[in-house]
C-alpha atoms as a PDB file:
ATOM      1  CA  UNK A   1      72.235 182.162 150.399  1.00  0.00           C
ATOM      2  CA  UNK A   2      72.067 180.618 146.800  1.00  0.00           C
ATOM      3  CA  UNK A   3      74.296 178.687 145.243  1.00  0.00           C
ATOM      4  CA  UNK A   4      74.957 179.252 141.160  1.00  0.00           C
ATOM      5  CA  UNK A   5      74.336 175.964 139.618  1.00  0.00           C
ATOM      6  CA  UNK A   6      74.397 177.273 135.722  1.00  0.00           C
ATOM      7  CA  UNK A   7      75.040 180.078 133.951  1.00  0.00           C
ATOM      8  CA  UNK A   8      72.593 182.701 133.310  1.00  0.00           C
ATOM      9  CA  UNK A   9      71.361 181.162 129.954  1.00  0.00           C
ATOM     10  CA  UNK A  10      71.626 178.009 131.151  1.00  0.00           C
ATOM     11  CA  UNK A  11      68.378 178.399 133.718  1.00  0.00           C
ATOM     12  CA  UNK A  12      65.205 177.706 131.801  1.00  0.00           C
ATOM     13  CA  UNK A  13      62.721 179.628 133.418  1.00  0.00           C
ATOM     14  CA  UNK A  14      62.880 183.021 135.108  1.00  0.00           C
ATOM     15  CA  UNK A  15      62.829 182.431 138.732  1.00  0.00           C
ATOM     16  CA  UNK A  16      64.462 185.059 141.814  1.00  0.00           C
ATOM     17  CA  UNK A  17      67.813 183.476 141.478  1.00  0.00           C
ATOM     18  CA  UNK A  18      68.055 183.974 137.686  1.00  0.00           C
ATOM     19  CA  UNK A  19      66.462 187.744 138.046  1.00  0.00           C
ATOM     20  CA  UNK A  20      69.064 187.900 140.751  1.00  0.00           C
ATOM     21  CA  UNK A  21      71.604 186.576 138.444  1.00  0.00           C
ATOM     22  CA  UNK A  22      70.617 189.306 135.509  1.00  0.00           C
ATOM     23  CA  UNK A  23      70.708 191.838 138.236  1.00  0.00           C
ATOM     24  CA  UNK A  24      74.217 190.821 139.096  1.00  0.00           C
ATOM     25  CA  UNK A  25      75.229 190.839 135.226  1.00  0.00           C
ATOM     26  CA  UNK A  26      73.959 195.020 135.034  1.00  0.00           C
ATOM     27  CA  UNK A  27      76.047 195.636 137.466  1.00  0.00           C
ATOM     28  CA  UNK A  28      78.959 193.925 136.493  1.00  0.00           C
ATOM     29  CA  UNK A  29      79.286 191.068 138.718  1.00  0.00           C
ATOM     30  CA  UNK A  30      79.546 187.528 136.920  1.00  0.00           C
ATOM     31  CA  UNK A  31      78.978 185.176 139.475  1.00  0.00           C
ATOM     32  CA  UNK A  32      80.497 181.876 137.758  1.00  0.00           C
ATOM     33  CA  UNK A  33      78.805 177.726 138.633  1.00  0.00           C
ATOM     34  CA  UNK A  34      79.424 176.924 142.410  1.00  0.00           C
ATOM     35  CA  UNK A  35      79.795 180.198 144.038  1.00  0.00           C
ATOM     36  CA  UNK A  36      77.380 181.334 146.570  1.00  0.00           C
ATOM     37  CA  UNK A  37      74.758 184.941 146.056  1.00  0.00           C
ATOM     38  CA  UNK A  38      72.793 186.212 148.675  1.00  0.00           C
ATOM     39  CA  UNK A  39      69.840 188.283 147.268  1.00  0.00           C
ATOM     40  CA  UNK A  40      67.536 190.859 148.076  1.00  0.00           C
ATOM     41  CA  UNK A  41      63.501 190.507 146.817  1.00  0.00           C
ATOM     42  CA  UNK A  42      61.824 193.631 147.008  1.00  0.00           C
ATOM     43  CA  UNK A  43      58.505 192.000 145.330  1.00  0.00           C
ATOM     44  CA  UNK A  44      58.491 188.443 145.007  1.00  0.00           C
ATOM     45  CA  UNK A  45      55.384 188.395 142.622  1.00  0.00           C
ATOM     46  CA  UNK A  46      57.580 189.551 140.195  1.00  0.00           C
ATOM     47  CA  UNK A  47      60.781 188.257 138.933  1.00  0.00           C
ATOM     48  CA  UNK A  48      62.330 190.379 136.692  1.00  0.00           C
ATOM     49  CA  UNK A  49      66.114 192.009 137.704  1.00  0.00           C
ATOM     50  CA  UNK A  50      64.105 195.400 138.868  1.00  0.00           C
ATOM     51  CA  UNK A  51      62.801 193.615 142.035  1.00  0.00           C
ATOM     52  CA  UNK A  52      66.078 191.810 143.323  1.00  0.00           C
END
């Protein structure tokens, strides 16, 4: 489990939270600073919203 930290734009680089985060905003979830995510990576090479 992850903990949100920022928002979205707030993260600087793309990493599996933040892809995780974007993946979270398509769908219509807006986790806010503080709350927990758990997260699925279905290719961790890659870290764009289609792989979390």
């Amino acid at each position: 489990m992850n903990r949100v930290s920022k928002t979205t734009a707030e993260y600087p680089m793309e990493t599996l939270t933040v892809a995780a985060l974007r993946r979270a905003d398509l769908e219509g979830v807006d986790p806010s600073p503080g709350q927990s995510v758990q997260l699925v990576v279905v290719d961790a090479k890659r870290r764009s919203v289609n792989h979390v």
